[in-house]
Protein backbone atom coordinates (compact mmCIF):
# COMPACT_ATOMS: atom_id res chain seq x y z
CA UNK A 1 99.23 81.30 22.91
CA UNK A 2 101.12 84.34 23.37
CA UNK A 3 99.53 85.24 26.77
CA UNK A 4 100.46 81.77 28.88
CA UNK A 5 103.69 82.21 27.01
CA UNK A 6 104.61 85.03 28.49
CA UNK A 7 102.85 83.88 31.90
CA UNK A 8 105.12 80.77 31.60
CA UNK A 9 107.70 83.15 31.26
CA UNK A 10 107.30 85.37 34.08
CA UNK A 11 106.23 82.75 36.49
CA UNK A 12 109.80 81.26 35.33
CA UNK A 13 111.67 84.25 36.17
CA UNK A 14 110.07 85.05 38.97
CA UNK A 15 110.10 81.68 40.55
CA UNK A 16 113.67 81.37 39.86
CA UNK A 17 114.42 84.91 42.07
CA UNK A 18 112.15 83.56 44.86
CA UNK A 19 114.58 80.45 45.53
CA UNK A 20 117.32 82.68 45.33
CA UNK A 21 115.75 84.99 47.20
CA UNK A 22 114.35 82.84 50.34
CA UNK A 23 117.73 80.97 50.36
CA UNK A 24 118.03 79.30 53.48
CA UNK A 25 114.21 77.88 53.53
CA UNK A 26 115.15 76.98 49.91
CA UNK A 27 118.41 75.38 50.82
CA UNK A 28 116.65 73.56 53.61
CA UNK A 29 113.62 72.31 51.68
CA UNK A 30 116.04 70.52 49.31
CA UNK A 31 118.51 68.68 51.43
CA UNK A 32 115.54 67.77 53.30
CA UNK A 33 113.69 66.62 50.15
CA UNK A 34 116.96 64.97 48.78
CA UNK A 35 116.89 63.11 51.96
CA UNK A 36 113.61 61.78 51.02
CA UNK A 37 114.25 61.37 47.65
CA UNK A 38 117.87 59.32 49.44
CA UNK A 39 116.22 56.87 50.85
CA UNK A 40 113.60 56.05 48.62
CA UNK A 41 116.29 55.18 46.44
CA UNK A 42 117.49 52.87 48.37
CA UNK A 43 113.92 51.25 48.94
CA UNK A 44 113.81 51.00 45.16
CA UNK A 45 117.34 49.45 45.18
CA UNK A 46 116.58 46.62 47.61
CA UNK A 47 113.66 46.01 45.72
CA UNK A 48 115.61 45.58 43.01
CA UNK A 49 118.01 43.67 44.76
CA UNK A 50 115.49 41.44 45.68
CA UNK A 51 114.06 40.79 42.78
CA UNK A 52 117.48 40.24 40.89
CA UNK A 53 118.41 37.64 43.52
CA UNK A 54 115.60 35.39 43.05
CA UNK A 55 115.79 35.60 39.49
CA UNK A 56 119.20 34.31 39.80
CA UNK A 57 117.92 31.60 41.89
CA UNK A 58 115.30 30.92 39.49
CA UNK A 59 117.50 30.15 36.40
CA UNK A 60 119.09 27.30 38.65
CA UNK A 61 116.07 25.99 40.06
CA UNK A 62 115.57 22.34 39.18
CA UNK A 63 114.00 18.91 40.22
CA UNK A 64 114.61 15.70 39.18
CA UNK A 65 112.23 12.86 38.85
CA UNK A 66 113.21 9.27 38.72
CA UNK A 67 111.33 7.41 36.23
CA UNK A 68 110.78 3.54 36.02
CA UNK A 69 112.87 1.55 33.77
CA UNK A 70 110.22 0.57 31.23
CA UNK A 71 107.77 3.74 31.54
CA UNK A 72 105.10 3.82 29.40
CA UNK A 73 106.17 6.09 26.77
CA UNK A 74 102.27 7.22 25.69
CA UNK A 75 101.89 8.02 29.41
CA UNK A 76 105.19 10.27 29.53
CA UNK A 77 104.44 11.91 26.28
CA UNK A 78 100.85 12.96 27.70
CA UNK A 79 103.28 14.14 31.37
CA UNK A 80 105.43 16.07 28.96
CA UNK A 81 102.42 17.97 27.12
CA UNK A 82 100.96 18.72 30.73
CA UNK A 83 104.18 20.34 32.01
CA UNK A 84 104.36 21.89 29.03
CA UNK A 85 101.61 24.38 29.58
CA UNK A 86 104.28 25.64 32.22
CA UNK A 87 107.23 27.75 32.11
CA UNK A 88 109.63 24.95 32.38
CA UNK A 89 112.34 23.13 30.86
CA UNK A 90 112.45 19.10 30.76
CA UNK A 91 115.13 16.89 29.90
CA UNK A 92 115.70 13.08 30.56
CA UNK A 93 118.44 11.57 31.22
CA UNK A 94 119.15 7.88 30.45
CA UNK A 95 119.82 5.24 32.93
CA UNK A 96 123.52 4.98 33.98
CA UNK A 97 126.59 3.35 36.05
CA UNK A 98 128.24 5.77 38.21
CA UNK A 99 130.96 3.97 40.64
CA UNK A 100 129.01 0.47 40.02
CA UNK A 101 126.06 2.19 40.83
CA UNK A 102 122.91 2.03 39.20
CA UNK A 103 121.18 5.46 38.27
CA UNK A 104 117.86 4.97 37.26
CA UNK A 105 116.40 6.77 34.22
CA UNK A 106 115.34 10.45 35.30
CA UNK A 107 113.43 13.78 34.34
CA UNK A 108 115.13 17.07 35.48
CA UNK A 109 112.65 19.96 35.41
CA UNK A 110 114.22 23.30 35.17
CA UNK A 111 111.58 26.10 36.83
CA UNK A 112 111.68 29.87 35.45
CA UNK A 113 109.02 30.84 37.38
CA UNK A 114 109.45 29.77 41.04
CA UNK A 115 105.16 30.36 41.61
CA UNK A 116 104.52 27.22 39.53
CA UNK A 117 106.20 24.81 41.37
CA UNK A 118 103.51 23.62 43.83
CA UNK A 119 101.15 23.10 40.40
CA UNK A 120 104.27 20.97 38.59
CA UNK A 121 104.45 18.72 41.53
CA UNK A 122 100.83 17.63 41.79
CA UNK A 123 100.85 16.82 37.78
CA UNK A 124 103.54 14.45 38.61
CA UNK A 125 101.92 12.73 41.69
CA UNK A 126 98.66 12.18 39.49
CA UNK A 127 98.04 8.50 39.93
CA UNK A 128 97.59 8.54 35.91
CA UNK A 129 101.32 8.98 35.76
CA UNK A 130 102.34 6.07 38.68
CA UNK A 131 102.98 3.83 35.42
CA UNK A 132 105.98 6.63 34.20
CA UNK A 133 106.72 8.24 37.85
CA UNK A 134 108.89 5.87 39.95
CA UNK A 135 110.06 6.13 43.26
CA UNK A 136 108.81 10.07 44.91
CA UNK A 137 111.17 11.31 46.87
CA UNK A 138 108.64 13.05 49.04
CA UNK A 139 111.63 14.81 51.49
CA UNK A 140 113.58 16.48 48.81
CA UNK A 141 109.97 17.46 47.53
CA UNK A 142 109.38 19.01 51.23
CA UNK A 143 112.94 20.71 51.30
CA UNK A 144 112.25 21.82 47.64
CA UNK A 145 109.12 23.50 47.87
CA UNK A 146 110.35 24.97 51.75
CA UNK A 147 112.87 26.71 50.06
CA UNK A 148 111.19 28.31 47.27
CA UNK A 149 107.61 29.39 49.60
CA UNK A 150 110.61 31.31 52.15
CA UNK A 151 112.06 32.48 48.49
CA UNK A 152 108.40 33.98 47.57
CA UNK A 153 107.43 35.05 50.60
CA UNK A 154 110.83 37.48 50.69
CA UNK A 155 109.46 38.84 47.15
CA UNK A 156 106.30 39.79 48.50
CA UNK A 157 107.36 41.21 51.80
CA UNK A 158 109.66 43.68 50.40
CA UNK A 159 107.23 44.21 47.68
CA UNK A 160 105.18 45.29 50.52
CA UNK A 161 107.61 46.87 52.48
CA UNK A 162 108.42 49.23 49.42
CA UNK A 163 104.93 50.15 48.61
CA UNK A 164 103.82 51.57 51.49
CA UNK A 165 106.96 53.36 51.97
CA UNK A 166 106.79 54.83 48.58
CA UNK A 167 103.38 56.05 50.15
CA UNK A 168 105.25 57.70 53.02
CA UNK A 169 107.64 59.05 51.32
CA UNK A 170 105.63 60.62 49.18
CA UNK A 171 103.33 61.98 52.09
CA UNK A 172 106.03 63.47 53.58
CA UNK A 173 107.38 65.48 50.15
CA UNK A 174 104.18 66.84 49.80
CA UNK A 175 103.82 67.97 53.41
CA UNK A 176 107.73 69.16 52.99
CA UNK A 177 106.61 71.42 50.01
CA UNK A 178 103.45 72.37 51.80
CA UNK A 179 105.08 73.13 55.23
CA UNK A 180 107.81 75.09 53.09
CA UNK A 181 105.08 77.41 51.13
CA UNK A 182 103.13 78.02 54.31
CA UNK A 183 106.00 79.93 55.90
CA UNK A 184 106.78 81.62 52.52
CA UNK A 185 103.03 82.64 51.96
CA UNK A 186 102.51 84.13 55.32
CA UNK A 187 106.03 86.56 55.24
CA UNK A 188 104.80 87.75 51.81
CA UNK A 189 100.93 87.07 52.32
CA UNK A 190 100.40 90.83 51.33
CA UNK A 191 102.19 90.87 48.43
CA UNK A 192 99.40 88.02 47.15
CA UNK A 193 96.43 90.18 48.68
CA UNK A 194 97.78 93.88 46.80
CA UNK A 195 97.92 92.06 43.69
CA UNK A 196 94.07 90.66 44.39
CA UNK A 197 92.89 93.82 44.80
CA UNK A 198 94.55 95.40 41.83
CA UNK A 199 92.47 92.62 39.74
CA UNK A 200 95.65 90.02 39.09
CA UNK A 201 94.30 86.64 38.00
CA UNK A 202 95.23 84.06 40.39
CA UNK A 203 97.10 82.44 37.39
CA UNK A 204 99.50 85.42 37.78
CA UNK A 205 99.87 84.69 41.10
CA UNK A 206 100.04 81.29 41.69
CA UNK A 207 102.16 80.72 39.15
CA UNK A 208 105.74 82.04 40.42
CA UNK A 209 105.27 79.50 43.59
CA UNK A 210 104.39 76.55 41.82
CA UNK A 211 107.27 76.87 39.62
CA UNK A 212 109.13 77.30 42.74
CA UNK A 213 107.82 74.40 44.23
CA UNK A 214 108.70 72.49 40.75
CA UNK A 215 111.94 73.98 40.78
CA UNK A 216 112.45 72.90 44.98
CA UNK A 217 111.43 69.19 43.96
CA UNK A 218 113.69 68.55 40.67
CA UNK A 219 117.24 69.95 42.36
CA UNK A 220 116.10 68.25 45.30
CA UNK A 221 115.51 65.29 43.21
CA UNK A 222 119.03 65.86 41.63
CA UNK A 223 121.17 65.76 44.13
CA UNK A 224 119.62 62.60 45.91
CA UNK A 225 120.81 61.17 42.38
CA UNK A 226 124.13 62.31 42.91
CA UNK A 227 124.52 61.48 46.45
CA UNK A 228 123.18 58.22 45.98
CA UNK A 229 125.37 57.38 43.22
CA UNK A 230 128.27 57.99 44.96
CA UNK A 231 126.73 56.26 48.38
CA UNK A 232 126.29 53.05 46.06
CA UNK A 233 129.34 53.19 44.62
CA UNK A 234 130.93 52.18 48.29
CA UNK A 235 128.86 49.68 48.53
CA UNK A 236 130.48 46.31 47.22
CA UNK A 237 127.92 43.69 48.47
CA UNK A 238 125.45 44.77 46.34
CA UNK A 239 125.60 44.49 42.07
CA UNK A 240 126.15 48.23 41.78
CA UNK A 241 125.98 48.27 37.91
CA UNK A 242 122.30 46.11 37.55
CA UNK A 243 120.98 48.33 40.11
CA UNK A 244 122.30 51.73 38.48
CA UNK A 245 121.24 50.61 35.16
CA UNK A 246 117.89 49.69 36.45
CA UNK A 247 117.45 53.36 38.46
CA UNK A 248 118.87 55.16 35.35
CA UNK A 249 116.58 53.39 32.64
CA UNK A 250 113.52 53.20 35.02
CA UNK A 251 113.56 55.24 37.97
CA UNK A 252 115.47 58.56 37.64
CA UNK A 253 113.38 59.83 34.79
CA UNK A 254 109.94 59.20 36.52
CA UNK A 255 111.85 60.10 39.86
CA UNK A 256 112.87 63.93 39.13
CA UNK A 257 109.25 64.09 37.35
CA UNK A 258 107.79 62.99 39.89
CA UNK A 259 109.41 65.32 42.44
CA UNK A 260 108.58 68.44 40.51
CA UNK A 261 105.03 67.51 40.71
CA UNK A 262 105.20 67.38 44.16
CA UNK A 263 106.80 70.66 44.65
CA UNK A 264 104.15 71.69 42.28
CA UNK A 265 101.26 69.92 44.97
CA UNK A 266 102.65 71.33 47.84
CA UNK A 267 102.73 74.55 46.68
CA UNK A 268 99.41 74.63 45.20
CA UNK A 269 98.01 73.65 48.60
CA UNK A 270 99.95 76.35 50.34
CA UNK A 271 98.91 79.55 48.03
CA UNK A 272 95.32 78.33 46.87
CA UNK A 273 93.99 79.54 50.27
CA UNK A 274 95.31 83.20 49.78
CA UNK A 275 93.59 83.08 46.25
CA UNK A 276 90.13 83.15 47.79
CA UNK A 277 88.37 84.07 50.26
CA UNK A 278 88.43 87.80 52.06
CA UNK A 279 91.53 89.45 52.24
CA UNK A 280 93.42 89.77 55.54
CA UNK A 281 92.22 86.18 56.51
């Protein structure tokens, strides 16, 4: 216990003076990651964004039915159960005068989950239900279920969309760290090789850069918080306070976690070939 202590501890203090110490690649390697780091932000916010939207739209999503004026109230009882085994809401509404016109008796179907539409509407055409079901109004149907497929079909391209850019992004943090720790490895490749031959395990010397690398990633990390905080803030189109709430109880945690490891990754990559193999190479 008391040996990676003290490892921990050294490769600490000694990763700490190697930022410091290669200050401009340093410097670089995190504006560059916080770039990264930016902008993925922002693909997490529009996904967000998204998603929030069509939520909204969701709680006001409803349908109404007109039923006939002496339905079969055995028949709309066994309708109710089936739309029951759905996330929606049903209330009916009684036949009424508006103006001196006649409103016939109706059903208004509140949807909470916008996928389940298409399966509500076929229980209601059944023929079983012709005796409760009166007159279909087969355009608003058309316009209805238009709407909410263009609706879906947004959700699942930008779930898409921010997948594989997630992907990239994280490509190109790893190649960032491993591009970085390739130019410090070969200005202080010798250093790695003298302490090889004097018997250091590669623990000892590994460890220094991939706390560096850890240390690269969560500043970097950091200050793409910051700056994107403030970005957002400017930004009045958007709901600024769902979508910081969201990052901050979801994403930043995982986010500067997530970056360390990379840092970590990248450097590992990097120094790994200098820990084996004949020296000089």
């Amino acid at each position: 216990m008391k040996h990676w202590k003290a490892l921990l501890s050294r490769s600490f203090r000694e990763g700490s003076i190697q930022v410091w110490r290669n200050k401009f690649l340093s410097g670089t390697t995190i504006l560059l990651g916080a770039l990264i780091l930016f902008l993925l932000n922002f693909v997490f916010s529009i996904q967000f964004f998204a998603d929030y939207s069509i939520r909204n739209l969701e709680s006001r999503a409803d349908f109404s039915v007109v039923l006939k004026d002496d339905f079969d109230a055995f028949e709309f009882d066994a309708l109710r159960n089936e739309l029951g085994m759905f996330d929606v809401q049903t209330q009916v509404f009684e036949a009424e005068t508006r103006e001196d016109v006649e409103v016939p008796p109706r059903l208004h179907i509140k949807f909470k989950k916008l996928e389940q539409v298409q399966e509500v509407f076929e229980i209601l055409k059944k023929p079983r239900y012709d005796s409760v079901v009166g007159d279909w109004d087969s355009a608003g149907e058309r316009d209805f279920v238009n709407i909410v497929g263009k609706l879906l079909n947004v959700r699942e391209g930008v779930s898409r969309a921010s997948f594989w850019l997630i992907l990239l992004f994280l490509a190109g943090g790893v190649l960032l760290a491993f591009n970085t720790f390739r130019i410090v490895l070969f200005s202080r490749k010798d250093e790695v090789f003298i302490a090889r031959l004097v018997g250091a395990d590669p623990k000892f010397i590994a460890g220094p850069f991939l706390v560096e690398g850890g240390l690269l990633g969560m500043v970097s990390s950091l200050l793409a918080i910051v700056l994107f905080t403030f970005v957002l803030k400017q930004i009045e189109v958007l709901p600024r306070g769902e979508i910081f709430l969201h990052l901050w109880n979801d994403i930043f945690s995982f986010e500067i976690l997530s970056a360390g490891l990379v840092g970590v990754a990248g450097a590992w990559i990097a120094v790994r070939k200098y820990l084996r193999g004949k020296f000089g190479e």
